[in-house]
Protein backbone atom coordinates (compact mmCIF):
# COMPACT_ATOMS: atom_id res chain seq x y z
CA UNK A 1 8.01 5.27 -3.97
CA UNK A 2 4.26 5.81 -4.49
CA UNK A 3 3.61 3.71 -7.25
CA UNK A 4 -0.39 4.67 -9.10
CA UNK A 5 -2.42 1.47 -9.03
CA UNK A 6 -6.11 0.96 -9.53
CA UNK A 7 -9.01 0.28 -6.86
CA UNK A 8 -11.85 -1.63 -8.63
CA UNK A 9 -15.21 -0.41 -6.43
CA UNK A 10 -18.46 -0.52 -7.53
CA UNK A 11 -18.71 2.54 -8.95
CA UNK A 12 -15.98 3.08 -11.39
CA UNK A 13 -12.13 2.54 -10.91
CA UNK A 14 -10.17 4.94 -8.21
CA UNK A 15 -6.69 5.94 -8.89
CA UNK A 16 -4.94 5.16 -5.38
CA UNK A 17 -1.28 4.47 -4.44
CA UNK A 18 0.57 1.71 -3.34
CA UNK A 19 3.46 2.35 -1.28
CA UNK A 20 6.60 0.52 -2.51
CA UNK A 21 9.65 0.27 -2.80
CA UNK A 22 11.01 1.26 0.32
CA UNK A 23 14.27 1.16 0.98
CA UNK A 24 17.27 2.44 2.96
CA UNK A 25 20.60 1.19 2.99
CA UNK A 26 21.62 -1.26 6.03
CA UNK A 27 24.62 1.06 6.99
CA UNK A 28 21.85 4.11 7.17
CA UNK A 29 18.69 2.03 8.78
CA UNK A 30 17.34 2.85 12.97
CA UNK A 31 17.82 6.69 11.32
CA UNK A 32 14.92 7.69 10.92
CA UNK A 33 15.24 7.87 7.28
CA UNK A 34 12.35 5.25 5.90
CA UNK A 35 10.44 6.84 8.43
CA UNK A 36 10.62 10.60 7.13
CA UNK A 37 10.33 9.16 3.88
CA UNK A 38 7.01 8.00 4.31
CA UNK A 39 5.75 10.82 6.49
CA UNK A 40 6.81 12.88 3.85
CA UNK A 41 5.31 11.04 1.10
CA UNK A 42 1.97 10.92 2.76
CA UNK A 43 1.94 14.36 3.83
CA UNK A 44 2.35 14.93 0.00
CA UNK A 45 -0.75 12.77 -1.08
CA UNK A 46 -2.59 13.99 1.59
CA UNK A 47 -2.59 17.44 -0.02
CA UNK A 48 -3.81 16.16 -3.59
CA UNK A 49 -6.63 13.95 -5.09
CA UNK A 50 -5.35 10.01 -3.91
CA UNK A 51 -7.81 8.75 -1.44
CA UNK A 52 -6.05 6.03 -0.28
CA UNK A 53 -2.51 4.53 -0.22
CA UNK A 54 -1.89 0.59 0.36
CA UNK A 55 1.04 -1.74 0.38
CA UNK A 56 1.97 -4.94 1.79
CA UNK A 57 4.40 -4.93 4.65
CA UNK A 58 4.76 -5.47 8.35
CA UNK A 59 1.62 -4.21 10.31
CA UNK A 60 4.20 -3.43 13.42
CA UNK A 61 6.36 -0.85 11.80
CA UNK A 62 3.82 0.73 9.16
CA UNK A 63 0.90 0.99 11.99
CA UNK A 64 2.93 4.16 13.42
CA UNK A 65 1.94 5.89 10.40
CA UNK A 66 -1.87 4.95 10.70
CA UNK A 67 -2.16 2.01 8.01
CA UNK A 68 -4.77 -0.55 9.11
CA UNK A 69 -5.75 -4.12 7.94
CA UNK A 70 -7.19 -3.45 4.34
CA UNK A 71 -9.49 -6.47 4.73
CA UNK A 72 -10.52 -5.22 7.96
CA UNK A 73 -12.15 -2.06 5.95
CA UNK A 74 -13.17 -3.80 3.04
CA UNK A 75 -11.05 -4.19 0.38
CA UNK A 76 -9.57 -7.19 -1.48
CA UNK A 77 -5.88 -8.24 -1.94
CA UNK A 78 -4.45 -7.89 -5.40
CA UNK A 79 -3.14 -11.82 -4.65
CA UNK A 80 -3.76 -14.52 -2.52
CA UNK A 81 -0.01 -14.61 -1.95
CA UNK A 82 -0.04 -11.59 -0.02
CA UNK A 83 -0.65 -12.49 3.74
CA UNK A 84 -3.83 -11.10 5.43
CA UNK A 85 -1.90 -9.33 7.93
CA UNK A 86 0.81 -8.12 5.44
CA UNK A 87 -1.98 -6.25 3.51
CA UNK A 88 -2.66 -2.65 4.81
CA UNK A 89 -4.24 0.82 3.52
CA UNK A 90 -4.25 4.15 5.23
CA UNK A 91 -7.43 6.78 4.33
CA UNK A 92 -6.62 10.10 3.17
CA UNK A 93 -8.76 13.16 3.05
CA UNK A 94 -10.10 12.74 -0.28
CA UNK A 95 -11.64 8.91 0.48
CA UNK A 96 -15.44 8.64 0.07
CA UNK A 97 -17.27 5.88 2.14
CA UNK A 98 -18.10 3.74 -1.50
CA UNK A 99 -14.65 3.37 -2.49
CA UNK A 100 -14.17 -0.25 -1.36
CA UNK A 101 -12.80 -3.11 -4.01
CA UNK A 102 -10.40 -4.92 -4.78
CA UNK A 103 -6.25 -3.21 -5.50
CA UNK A 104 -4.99 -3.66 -8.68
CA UNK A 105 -1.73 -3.32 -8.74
CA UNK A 106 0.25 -1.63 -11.76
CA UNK A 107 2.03 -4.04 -14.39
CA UNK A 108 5.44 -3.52 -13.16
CA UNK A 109 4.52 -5.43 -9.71
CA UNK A 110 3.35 -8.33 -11.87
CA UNK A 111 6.58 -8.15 -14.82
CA UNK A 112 9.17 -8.35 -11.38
CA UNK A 113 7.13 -10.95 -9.56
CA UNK A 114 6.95 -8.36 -6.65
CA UNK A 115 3.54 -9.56 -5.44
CA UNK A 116 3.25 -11.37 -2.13
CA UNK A 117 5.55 -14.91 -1.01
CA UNK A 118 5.97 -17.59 -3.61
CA UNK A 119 6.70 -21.01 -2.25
CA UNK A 120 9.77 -21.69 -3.26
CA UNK A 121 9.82 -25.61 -2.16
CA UNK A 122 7.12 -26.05 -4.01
């Protein structure tokens, strides 16, 4: 799912997407199936107004798709919970070089806790 979230930049707020939930059952996973999803998906947004897409995931399986560090091009984590590595954005046509900021995620990610590691021994 492409859920809408918010980039705050400098110069007003940018509607962007954030890629999650993705999921595929266990019996169905090493199908290809997550991975058509998402080509799919960005293909999609790639054809309308979103400039970028983010999400927070492992930079070994989404790199193959082009995501990159989002800190490494300027923008801030929604959370400090989130790990550096964990956070990544891919560019799409309609980005513009001052749309850097801070993600915002939507209010559903903050309702189901569904933002970054919490320590649970804490």
């Amino acid at each position: 799912m492409f859920t809408r979230s918010l980039l705050d930049a400098p110069r007003r707020l940018v509607d962007v997407r954030v890629l999650s939930p993705l999921g595929v059952l266990p019996e169905r996973q090493r199908q290809g199936i997550g991975s058509a999803l998402v080509r799919a998906g960005l293909a999609t947004l790639t054809e309308g107004e979103s400039p970028l897409v983010f999400l927070q995931g492992d930079p070994g399986y989404y790199s193959r798709f082009g995501f990159t560090s989002g800190a490494e091009l300027g923008f801030r984590k929604p959370s400090l919970r989130i790990p550096d590595a964990a956070f990544q954005v891919i560019r799409l046509p309609a980005y513009e070089p001052w749309m850097t900021g801070t993600l915002v995620y939507s209010e559903p990610f903050w309702r189901h806790d569904a933002v970054g590691l919490r320590d649970l021994d804490a």
